[in-house]
Protein backbone atom coordinates (compact mmCIF):
# COMPACT_ATOMS: atom_id res chain seq x y z
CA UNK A 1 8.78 -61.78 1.17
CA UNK A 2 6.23 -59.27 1.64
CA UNK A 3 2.89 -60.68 0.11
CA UNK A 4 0.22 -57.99 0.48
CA UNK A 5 -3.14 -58.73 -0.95
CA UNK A 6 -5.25 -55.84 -3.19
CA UNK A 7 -7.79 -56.37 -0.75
CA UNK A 8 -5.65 -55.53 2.44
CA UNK A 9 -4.02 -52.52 0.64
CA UNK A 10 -7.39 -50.82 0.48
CA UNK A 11 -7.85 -51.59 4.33
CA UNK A 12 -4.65 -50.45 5.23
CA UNK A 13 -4.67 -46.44 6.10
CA UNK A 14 -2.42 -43.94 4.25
CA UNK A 15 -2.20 -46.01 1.12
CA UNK A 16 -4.90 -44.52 -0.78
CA UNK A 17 -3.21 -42.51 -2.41
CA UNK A 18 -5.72 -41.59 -5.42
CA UNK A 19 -7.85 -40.35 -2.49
CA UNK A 20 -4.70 -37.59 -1.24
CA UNK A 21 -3.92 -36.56 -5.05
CA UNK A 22 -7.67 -36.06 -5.33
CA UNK A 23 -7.91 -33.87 -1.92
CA UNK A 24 -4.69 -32.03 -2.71
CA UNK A 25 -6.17 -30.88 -6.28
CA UNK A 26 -9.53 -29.79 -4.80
CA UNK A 27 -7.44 -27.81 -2.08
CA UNK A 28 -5.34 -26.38 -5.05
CA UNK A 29 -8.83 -25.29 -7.02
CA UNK A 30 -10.17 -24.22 -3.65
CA UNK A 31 -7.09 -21.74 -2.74
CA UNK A 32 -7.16 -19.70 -6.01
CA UNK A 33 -10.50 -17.48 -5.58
CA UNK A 34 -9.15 -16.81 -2.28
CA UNK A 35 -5.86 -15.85 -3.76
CA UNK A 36 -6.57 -14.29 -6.37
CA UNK A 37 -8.61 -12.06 -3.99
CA UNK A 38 -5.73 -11.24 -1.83
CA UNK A 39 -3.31 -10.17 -4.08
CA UNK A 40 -6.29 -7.88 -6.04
CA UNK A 41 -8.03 -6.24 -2.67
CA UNK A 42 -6.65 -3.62 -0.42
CA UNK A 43 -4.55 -4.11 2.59
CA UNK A 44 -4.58 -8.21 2.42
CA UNK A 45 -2.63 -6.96 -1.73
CA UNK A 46 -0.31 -4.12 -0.66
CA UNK A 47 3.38 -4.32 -0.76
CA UNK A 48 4.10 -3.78 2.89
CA UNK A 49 2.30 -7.48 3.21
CA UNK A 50 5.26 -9.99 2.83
CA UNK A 51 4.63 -12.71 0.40
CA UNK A 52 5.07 -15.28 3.21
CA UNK A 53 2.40 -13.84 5.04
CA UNK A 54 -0.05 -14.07 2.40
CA UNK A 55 0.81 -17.15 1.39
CA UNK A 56 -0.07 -18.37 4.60
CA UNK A 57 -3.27 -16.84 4.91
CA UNK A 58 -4.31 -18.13 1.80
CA UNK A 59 -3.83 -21.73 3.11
CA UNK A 60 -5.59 -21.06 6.31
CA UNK A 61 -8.68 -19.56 4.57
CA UNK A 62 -8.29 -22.36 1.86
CA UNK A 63 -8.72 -24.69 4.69
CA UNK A 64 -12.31 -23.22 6.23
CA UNK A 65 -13.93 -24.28 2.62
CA UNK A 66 -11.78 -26.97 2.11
CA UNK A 67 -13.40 -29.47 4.15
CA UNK A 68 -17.37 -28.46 3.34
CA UNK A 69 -16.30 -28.93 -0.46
CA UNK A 70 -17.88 -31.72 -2.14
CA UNK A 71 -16.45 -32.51 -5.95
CA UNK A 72 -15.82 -35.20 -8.53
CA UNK A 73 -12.56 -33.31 -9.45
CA UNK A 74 -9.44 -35.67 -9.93
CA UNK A 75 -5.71 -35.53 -11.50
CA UNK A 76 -7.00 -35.40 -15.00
CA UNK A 77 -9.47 -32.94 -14.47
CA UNK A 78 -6.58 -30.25 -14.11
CA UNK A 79 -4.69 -31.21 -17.96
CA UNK A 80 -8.43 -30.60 -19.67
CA UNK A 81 -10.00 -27.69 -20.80
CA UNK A 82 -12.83 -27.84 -18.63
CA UNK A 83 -9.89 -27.97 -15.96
CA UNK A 84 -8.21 -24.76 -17.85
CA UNK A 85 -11.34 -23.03 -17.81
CA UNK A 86 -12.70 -24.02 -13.91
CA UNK A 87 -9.00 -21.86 -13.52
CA UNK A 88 -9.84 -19.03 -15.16
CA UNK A 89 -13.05 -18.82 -13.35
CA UNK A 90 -11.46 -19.56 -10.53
CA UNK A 91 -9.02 -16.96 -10.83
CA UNK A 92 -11.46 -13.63 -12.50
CA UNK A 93 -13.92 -14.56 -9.78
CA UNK A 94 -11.37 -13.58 -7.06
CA UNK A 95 -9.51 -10.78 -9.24
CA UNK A 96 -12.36 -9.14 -9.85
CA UNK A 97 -13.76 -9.14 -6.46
CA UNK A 98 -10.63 -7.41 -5.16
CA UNK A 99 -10.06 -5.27 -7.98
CA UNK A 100 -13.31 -3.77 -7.24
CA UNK A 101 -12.55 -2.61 -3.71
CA UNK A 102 -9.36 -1.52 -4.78
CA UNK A 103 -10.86 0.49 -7.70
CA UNK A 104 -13.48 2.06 -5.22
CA UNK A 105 -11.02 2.40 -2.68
CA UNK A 106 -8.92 4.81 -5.43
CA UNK A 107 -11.50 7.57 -4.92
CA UNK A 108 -9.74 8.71 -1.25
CA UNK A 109 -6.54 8.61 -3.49
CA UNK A 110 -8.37 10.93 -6.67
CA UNK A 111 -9.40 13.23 -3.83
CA UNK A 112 -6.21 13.68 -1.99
CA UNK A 113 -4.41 14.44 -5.37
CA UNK A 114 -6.95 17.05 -6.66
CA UNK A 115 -6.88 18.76 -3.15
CA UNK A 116 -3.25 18.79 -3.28
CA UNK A 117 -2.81 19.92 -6.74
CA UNK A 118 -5.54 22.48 -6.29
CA UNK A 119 -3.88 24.03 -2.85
CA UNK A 120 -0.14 23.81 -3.66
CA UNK A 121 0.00 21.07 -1.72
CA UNK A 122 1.36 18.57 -4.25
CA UNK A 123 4.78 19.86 -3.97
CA UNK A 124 4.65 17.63 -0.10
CA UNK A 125 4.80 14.03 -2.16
CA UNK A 126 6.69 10.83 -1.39
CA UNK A 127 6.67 7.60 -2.13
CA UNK A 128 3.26 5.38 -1.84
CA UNK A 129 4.18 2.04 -0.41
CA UNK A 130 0.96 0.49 -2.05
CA UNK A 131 1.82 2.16 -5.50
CA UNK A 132 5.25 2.53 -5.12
CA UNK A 133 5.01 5.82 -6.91
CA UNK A 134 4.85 9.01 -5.70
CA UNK A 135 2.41 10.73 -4.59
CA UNK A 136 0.77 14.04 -2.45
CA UNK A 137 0.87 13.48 0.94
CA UNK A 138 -2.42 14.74 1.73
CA UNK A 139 -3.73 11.80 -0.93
CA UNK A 140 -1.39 9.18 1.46
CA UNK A 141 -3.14 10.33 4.61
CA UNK A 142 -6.49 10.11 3.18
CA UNK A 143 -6.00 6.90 1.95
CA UNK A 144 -4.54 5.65 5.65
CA UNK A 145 -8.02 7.07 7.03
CA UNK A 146 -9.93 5.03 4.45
CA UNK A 147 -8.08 1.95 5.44
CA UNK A 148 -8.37 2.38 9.33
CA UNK A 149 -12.55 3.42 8.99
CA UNK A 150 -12.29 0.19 6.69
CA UNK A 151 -10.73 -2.11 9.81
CA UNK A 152 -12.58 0.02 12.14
CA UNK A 153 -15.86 -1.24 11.18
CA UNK A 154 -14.69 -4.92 10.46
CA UNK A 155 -14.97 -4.37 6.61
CA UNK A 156 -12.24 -7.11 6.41
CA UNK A 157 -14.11 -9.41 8.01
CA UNK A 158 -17.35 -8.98 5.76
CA UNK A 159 -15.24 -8.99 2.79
CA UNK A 160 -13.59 -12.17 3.69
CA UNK A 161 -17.01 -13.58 4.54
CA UNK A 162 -18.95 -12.56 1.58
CA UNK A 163 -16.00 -14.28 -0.26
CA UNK A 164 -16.00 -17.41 1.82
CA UNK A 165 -19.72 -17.82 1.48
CA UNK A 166 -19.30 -17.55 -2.13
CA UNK A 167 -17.95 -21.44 -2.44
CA UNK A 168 -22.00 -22.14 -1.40
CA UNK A 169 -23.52 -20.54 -4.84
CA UNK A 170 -20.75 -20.78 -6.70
CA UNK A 171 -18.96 -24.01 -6.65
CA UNK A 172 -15.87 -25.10 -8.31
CA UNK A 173 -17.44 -27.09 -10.85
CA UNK A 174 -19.82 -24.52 -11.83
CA UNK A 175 -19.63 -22.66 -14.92
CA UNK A 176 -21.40 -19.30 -14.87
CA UNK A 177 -21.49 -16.03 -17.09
CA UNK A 178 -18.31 -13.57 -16.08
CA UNK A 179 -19.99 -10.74 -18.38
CA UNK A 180 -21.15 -9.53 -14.55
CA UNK A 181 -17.46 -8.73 -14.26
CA UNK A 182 -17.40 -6.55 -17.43
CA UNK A 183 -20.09 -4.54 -16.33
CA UNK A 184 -19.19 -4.42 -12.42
CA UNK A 185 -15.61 -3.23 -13.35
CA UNK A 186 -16.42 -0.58 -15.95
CA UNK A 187 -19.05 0.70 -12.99
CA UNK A 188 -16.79 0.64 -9.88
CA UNK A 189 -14.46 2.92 -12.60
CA UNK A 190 -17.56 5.36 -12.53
CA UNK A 191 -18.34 5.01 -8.93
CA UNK A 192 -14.83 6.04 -7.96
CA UNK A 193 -14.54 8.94 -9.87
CA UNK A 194 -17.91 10.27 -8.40
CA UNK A 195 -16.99 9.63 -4.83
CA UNK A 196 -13.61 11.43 -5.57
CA UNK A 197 -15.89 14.15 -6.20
CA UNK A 198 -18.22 13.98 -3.53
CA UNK A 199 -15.28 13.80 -0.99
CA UNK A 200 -13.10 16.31 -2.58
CA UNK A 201 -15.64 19.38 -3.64
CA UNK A 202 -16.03 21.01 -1.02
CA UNK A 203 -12.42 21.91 -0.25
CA UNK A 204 -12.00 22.35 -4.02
CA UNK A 205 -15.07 25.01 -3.82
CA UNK A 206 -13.83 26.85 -0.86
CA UNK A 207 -10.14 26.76 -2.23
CA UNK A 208 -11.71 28.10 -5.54
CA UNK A 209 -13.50 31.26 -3.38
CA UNK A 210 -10.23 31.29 -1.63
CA UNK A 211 -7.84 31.76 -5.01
CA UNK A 212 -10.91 34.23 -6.22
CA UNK A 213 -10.38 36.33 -3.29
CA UNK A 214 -7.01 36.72 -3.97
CA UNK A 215 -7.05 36.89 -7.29
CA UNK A 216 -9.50 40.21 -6.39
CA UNK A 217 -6.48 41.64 -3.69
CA UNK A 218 -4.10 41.24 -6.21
CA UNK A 219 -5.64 43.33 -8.66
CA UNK A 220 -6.28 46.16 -6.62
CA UNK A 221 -3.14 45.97 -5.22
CA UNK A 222 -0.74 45.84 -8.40
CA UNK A 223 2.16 45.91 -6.04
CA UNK A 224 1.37 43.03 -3.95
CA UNK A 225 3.62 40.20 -4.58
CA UNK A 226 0.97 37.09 -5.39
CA UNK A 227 3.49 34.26 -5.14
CA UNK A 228 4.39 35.72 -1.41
CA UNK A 229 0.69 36.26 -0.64
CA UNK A 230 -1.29 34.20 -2.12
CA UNK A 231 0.70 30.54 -1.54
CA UNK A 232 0.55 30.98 2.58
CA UNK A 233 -2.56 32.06 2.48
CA UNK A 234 -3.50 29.22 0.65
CA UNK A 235 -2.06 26.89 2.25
CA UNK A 236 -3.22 27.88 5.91
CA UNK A 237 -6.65 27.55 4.17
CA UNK A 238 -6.65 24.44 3.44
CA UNK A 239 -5.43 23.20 6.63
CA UNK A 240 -8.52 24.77 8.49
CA UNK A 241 -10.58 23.64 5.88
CA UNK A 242 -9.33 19.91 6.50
CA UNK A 243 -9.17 20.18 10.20
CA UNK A 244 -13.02 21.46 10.70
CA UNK A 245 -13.96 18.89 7.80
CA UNK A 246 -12.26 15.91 9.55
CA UNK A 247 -15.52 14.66 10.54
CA UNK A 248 -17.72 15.03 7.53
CA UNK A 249 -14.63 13.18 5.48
CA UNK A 250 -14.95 10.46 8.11
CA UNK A 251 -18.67 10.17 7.85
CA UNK A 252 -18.04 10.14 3.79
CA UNK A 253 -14.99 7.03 3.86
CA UNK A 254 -17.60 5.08 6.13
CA UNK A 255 -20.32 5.83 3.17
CA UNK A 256 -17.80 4.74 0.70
CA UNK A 257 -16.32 1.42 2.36
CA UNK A 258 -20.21 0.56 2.80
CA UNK A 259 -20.73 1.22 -0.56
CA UNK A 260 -17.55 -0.62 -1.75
CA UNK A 261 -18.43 -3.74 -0.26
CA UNK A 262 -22.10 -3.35 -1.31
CA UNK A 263 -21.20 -3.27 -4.60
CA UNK A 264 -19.02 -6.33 -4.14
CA UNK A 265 -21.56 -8.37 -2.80
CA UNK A 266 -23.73 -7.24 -5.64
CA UNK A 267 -21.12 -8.43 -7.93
CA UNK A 268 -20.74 -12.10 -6.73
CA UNK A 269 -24.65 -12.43 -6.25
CA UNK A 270 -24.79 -11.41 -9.77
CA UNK A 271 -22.13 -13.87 -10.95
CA UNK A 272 -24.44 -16.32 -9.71
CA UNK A 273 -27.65 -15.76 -11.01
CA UNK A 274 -25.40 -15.12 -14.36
């Protein structure tokens, strides 16, 4: 009854629909670097982000490179092994960008713990909602003023930017060298533990004269009961300590977040010259 020529099917909108299946699987190729990247990176990764949330800010990113994509992907592109393998770089190109912030971002967390440990403050731990371990308290708060210098100076934003402009040098279809990666992850792991130690040694250095002073009172005063001296005294060190150093940590979390996504930036720009 209903006689429909080949010719007016391919006139007739919405019945294309090798075109959709061919949109749909370069939206699907486009959304995992930017996934990838959210469940890796700080803040847009952590636990207290529901999985619908993310989900849906995946899409919405997905969709500001969607459209400026250009690519001869289609359905059997995906069953291949050049398919398989546009995945993987897909997916380590995201992972590793996020894993990198997070990794640098783990230096406020090194720092709170050795402070902690180091004044008697670890005993004060509960649970980390990022880790979802425990952990020092003093480390938590750190950490929360990394994260809010972090949004304070629209680090967010550059991140997601850096990563969005990424689609321009690297395109799906490209294959470049990961061995970047490698070499940007085993750095980041070196980077972290020196800015724990830039952030954390002064406090550990006056703590240190602190514990010597005592340790001098307590030997010429046999009777002196250490655990009841020295622990308050301690720990009322440390407090003035962080209180008078809350600006020079602040000025060293902005040094770090800049460095952080420096080093990011490096990365991908590096990924792309191979």
């Amino acid at each position: 009854m209903f006689n429909i020529s080949q010719a007016n099917i391919g006139s007739l909108p919405g019945l294309e629909l090798q075109i959709i299946l061919d949109n749909i699987l370069l939206f699907f190729f486009c959304s995992i670097r930017i996934s990838a990247f959210l469940i890796a990176s700080p803040i847009f990764g952590a636990r207290y982000v529901i999985l619908p949330v993310r989900i849906l800010f995946g899409m919405v990113l997905t969709l500001t490179v969607f459209q400026d994509q250009s690519s001869t992907l289609n359905v059997d592109t995906i069953a291949s092994a050049t398919g398989v393998i546009l995945l993987i770089k897909e997916a380590a190109i995201g992972l590793s960008a996020g894993l990198v912030l997070t990794i640098w971002f783990s230096a406020a967390a090194i720092a709170g713990e050795k402070m902690a440990s180091t004044s008697g403050l670890a005993f004060a731990a509960q649970l980390d909602p990022n880790t979802g371990s425990s952990s020092p308290v003093l480390s938590q708060i750190l950490m929360l003023f990394l994260l809010v210098i972090f949004l304070s100076i629209d680090g967010h934003l550059i991140v997601l930017r850096t990563l969005l402009d990424s689609y321009e040098f690297i395109p799906i279809t490209s294959l470049p060298t990961l061995d970047i990666i490698l070499k940007s992850g085993i750095g980041a792991a070196g980077s972290m533990f020196l800015a724990a130690t830039i952030i954390m040694l002064p406090i550990s250095i006056a703590l240190l004269m602190i514990n010597v002073s005592i340790g001098i009172i307590t030997r010429s005063t046999p009777t002196l009961n250490i655990f009841s001296f020295a622990f308050p005294v301690t720990l009322l060190g440390v407090f003035i300590l962080l209180y008078f150093s809350v600006s020079t940590i602040g000025f060293a979390m902005s040094d770090l977040v800049e460095s952080s996504i420096n080093y990011m930036q490096d990365m991908i720009w590096g990924i792309k010259n191979g």
